[in-house]
C-alpha atoms as a PDB file:
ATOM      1  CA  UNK A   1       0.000   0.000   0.000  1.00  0.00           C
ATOM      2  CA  UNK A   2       1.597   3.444  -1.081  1.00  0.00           C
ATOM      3  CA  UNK A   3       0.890   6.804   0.029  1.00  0.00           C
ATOM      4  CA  UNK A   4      -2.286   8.789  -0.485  1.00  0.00           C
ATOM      5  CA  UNK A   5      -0.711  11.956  -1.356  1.00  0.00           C
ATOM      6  CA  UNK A   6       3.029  10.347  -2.693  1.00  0.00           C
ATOM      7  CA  UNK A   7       2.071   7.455  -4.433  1.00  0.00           C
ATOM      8  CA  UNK A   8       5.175   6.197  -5.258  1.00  0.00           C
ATOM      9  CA  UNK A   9       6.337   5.976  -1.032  1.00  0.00           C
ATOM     10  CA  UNK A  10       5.052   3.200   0.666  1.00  0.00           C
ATOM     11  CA  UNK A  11       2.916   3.916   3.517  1.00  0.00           C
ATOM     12  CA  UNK A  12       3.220   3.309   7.157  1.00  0.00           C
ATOM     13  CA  UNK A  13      -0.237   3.508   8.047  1.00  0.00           C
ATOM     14  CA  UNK A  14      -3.508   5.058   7.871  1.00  0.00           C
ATOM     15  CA  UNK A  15      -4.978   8.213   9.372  1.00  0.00           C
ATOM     16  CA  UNK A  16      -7.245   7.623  12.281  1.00  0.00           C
ATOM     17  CA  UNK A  17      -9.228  10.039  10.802  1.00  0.00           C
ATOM     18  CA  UNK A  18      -9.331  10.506   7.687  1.00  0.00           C
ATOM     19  CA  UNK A  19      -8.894   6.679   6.449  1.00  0.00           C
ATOM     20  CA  UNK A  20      -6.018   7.556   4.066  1.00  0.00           C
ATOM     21  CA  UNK A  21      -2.482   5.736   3.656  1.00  0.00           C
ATOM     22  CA  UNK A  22       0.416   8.312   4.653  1.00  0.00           C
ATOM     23  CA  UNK A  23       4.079   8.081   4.249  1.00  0.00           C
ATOM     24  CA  UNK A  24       6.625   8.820   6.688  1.00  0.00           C
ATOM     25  CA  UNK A  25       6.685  12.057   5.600  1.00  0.00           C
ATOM     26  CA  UNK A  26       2.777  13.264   5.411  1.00  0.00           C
ATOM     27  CA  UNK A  27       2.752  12.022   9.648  1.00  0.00           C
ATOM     28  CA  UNK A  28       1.139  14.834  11.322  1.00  0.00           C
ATOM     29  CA  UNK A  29       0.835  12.980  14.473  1.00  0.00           C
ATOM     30  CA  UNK A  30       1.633   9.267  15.491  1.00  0.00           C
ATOM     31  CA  UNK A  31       0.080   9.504  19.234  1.00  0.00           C
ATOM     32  CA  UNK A  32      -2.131   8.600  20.558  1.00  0.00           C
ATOM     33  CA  UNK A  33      -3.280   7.442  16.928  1.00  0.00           C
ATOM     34  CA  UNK A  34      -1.689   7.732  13.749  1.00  0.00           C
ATOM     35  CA  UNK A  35      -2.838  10.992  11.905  1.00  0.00           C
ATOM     36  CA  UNK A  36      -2.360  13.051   8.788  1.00  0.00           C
ATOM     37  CA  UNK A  37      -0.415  16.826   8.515  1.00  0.00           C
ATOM     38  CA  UNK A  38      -3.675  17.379   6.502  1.00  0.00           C
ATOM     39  CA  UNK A  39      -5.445  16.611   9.401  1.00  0.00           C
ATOM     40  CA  UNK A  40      -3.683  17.906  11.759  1.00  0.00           C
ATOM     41  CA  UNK A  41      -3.601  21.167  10.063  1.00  0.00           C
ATOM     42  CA  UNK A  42      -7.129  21.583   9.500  1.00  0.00           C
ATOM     43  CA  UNK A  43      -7.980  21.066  13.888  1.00  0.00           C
ATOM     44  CA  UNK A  44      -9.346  17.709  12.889  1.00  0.00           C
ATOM     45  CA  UNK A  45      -7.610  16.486  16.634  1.00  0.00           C
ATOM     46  CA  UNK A  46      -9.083  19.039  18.142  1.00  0.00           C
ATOM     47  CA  UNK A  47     -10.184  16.687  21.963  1.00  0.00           C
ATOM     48  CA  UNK A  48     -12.447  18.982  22.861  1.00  0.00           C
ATOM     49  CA  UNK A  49     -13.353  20.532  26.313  1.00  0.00           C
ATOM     50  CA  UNK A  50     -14.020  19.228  29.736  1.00  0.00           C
ATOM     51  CA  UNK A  51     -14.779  20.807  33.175  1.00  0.00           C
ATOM     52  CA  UNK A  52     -15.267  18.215  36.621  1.00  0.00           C
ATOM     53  CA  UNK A  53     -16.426  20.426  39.331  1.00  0.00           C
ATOM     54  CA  UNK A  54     -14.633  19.473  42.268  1.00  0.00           C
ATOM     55  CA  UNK A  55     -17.669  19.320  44.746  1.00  0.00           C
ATOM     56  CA  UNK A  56     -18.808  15.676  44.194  1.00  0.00           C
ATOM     57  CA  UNK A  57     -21.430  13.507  44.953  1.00  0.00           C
ATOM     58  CA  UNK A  58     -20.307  10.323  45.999  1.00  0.00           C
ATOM     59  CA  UNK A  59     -17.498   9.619  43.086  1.00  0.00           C
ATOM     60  CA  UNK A  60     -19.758  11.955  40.297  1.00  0.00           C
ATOM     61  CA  UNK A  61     -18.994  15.002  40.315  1.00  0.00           C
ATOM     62  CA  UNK A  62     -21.449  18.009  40.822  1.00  0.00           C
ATOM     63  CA  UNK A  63     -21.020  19.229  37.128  1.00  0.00           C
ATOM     64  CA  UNK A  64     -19.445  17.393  34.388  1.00  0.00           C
ATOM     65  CA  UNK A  65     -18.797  19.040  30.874  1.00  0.00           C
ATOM     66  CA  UNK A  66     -17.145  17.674  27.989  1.00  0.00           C
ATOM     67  CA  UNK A  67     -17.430  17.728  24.731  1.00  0.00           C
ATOM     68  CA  UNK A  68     -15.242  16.146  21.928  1.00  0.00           C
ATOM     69  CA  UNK A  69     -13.328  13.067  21.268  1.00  0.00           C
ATOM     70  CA  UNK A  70     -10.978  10.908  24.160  1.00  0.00           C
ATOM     71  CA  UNK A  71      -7.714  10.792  22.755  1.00  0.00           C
ATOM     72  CA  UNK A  72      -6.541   7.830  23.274  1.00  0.00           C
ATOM     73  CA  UNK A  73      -9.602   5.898  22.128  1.00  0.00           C
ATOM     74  CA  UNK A  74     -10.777   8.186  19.291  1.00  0.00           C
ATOM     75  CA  UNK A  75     -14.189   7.938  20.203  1.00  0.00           C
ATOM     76  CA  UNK A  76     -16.448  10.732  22.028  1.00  0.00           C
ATOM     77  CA  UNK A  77     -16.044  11.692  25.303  1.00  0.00           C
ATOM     78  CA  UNK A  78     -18.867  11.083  27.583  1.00  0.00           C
ATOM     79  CA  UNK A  79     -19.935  13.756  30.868  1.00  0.00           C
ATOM     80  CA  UNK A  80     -20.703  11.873  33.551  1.00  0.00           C
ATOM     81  CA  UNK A  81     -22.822  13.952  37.210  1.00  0.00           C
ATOM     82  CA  UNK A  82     -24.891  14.684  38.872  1.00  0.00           C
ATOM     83  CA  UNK A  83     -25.233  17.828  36.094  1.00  0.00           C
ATOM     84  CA  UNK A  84     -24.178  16.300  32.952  1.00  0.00           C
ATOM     85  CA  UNK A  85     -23.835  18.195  29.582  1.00  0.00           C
ATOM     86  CA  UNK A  86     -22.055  17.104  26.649  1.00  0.00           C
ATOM     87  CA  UNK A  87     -22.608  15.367  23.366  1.00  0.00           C
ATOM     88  CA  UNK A  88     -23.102  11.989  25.887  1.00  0.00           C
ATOM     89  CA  UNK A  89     -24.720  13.393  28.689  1.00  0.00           C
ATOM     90  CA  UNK A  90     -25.038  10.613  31.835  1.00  0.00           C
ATOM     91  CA  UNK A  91     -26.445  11.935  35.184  1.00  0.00           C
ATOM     92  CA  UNK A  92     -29.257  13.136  38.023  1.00  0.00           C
ATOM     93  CA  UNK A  93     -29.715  16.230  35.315  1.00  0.00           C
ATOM     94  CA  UNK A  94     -28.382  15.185  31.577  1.00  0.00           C
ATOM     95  CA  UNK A  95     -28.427  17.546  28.475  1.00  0.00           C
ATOM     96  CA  UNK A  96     -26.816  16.487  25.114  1.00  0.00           C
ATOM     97  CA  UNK A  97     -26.934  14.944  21.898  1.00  0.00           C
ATOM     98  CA  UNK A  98     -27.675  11.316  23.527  1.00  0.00           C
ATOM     99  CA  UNK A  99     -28.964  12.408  27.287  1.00  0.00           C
ATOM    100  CA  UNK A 100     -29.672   9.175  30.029  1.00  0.00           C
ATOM    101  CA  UNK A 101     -30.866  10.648  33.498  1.00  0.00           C
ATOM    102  CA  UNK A 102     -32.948  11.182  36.028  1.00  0.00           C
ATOM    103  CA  UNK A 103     -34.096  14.074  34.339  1.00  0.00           C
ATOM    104  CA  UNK A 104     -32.866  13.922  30.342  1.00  0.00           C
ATOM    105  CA  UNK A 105     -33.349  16.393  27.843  1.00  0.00           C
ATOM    106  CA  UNK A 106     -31.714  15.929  24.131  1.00  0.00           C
ATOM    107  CA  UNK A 107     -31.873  14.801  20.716  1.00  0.00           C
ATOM    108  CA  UNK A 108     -32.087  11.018  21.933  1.00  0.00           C
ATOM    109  CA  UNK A 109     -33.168  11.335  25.514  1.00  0.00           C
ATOM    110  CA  UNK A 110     -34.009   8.355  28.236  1.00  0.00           C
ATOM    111  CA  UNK A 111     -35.347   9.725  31.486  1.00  0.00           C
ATOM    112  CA  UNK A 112     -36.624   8.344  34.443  1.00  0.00           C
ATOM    113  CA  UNK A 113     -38.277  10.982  35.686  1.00  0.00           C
ATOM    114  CA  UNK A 114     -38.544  12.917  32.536  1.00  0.00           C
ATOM    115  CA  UNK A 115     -37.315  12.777  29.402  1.00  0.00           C
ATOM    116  CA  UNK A 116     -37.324  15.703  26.828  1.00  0.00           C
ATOM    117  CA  UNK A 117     -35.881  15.390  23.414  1.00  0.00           C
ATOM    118  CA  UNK A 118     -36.329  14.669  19.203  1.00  0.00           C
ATOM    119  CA  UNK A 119     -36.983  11.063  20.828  1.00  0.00           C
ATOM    120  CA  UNK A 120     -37.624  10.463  24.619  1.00  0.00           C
ATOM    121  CA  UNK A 121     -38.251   7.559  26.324  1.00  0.00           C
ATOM    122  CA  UNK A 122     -38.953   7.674  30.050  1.00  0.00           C
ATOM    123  CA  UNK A 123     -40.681   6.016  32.730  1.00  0.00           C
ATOM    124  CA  UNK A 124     -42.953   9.595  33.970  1.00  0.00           C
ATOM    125  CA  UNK A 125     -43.449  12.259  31.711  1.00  0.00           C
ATOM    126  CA  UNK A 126     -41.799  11.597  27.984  1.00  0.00           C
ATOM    127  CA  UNK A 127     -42.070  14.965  25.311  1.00  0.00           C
ATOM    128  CA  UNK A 128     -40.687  14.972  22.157  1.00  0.00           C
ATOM    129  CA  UNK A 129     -41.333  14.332  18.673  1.00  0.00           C
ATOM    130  CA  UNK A 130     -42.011  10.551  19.100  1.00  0.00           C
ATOM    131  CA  UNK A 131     -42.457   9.891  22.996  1.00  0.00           C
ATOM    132  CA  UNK A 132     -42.828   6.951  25.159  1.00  0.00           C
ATOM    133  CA  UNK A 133     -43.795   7.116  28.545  1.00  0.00           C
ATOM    134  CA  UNK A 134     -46.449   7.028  31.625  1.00  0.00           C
ATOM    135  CA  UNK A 135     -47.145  10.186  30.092  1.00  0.00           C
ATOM    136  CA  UNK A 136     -46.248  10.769  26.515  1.00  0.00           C
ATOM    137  CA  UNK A 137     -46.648  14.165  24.771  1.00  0.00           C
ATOM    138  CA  UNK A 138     -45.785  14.544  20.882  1.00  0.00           C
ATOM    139  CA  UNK A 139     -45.651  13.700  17.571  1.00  0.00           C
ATOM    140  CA  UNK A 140     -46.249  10.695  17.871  1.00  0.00           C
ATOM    141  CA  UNK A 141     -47.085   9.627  21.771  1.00  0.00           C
ATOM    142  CA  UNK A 142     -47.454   6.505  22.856  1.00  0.00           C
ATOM    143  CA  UNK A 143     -48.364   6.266  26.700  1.00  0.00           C
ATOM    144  CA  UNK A 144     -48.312   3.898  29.374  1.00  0.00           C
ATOM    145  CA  UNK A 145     -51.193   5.761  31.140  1.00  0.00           C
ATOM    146  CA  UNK A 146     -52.169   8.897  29.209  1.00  0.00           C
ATOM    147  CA  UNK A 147     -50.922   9.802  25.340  1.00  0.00           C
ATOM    148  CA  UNK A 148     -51.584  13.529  23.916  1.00  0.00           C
ATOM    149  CA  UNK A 149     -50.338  14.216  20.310  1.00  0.00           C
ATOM    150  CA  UNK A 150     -50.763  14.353  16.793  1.00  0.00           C
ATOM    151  CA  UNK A 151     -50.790  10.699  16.834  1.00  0.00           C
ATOM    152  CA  UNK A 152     -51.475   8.998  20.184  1.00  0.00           C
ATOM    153  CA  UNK A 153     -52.053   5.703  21.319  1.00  0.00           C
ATOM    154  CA  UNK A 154     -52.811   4.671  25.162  1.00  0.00           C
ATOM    155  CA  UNK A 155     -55.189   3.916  27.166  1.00  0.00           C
ATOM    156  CA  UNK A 156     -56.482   7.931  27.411  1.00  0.00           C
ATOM    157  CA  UNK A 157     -55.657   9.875  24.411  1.00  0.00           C
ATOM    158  CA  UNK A 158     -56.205  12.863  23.163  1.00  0.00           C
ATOM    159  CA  UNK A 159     -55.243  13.004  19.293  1.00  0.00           C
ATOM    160  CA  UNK A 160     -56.627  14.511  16.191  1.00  0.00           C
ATOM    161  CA  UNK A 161     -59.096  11.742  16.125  1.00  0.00           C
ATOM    162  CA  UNK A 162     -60.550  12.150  19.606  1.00  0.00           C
ATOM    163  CA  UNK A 163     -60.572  12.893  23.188  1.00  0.00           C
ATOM    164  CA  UNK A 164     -60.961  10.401  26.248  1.00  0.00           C
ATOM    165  CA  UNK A 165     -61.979  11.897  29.435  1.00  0.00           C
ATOM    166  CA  UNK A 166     -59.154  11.008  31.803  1.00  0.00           C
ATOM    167  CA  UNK A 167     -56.905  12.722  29.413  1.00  0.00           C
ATOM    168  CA  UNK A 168     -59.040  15.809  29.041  1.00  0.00           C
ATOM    169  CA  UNK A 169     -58.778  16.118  32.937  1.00  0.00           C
ATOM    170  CA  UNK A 170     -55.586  15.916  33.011  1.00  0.00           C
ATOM    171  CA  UNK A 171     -54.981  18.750  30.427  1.00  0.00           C
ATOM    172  CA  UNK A 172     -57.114  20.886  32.489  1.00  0.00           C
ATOM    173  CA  UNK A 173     -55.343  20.014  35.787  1.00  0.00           C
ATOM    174  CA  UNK A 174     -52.066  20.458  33.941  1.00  0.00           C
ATOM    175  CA  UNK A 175     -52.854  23.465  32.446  1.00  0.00           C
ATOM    176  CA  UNK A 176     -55.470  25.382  34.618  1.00  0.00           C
ATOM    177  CA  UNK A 177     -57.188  26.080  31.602  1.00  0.00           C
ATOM    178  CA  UNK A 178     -60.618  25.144  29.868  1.00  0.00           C
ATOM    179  CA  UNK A 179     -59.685  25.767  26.570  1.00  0.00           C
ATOM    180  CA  UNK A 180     -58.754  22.714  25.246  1.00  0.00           C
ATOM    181  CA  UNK A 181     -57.401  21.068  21.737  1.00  0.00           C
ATOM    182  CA  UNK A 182     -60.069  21.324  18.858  1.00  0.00           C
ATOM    183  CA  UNK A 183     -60.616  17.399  19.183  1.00  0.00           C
ATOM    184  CA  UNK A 184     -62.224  17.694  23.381  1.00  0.00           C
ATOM    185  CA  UNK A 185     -64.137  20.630  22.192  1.00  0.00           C
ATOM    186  CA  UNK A 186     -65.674  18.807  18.838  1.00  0.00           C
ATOM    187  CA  UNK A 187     -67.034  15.883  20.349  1.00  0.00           C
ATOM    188  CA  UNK A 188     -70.876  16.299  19.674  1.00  0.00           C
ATOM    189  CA  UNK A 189     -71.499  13.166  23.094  1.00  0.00           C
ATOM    190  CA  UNK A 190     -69.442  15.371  25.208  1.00  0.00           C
ATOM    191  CA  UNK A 191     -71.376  17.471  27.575  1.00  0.00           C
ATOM    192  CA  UNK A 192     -69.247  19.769  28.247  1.00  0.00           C
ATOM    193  CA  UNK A 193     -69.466  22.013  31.781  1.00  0.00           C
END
């Protein structure tokens, strides 16, 4: 195997990064990994950021932030707290890219309490565009107990097809409010008070 950029040199190895055959010569970096003077040059090793509080809860720490790759494993760096931001967020409170908490809010988020995100799953309250959850709110909600969304499925929904009582209560005990979605006000059987 030769080279990427001298074709005629053999090559010693390939860029983490990139995926292409260098020479001795075209070695930006050789540790942790093996990487390119293309690479290098453009901040393609660039590990990121991380802060540990140093009040700690047990061994997690009170805030964790980090962001960016682990250099000696080439793979993204995790925050692990009790607060927990990064692009993997893991903690009481968790906000990222891929959140798993107590409380998780993200693009992929798994909550126990709550989960807020693009996609949450969580054993309470679950909002997002597709949600799963005791209580689901979205898109597309699918609830353990009550489901409210464009699409909802449960055992008390309220959707653009209908309204079930036990989820109409709930939206006015929620939201201290009597107005509610077109669907609970449509309802022709519905006496409404």
């Amino acid at each position: 195997m030769n080279c990427y950029t001298h074709a005629s040199t053999a090559a010693v190895g390939i860029c983490a990064i990139c995926q292409k055959a260098v020479c001795r010569d075209c070695v930006g970096r050789d540790a942790p990994r093996l990487a390119c003077r293309s690479c290098v040059e453009r901040g393609a090793l660039m590990y990121g950021f991380e802060y540990k509080s140093t009040a700690a809860i047990g061994e997690w720490p009170l805030v964790h932030i980090c962001m960016g790759i682990d250099p000696l494993t080439m793979r993204p760096r995790a925050a692990k707290g009790v607060v927990a931001i990064g692009n993997i967020a893991v903690g009481g409170l968790a906000l990222g890219g891929l959140a798993l908490g107590l409380v998780a809010i993200g693009g992929v988020s798994i909550g126990l309490a709550c989960a807020l995100g693009g996609a949450a799953l969580g054993l309470g309250l679950s909002v997002g565009g597709l949600a799963f959850g005791s209580i689901a709110v979205g898109g597309l909600a699918i609830g353990l107990k009550y489901a409210i969304g464009g699409a909802a499925f449960g055992p008390s929904v309220i959707d653009g097809r209908g309204c079930d009582e036990a989820a109409r209560d709930l939206w006015v005990r929620w939201l201290g409010t009597r107005s509610l979605p077109p669907p609970c006000t449509q309802n022709p059987f519905r006496l409404i008070q």
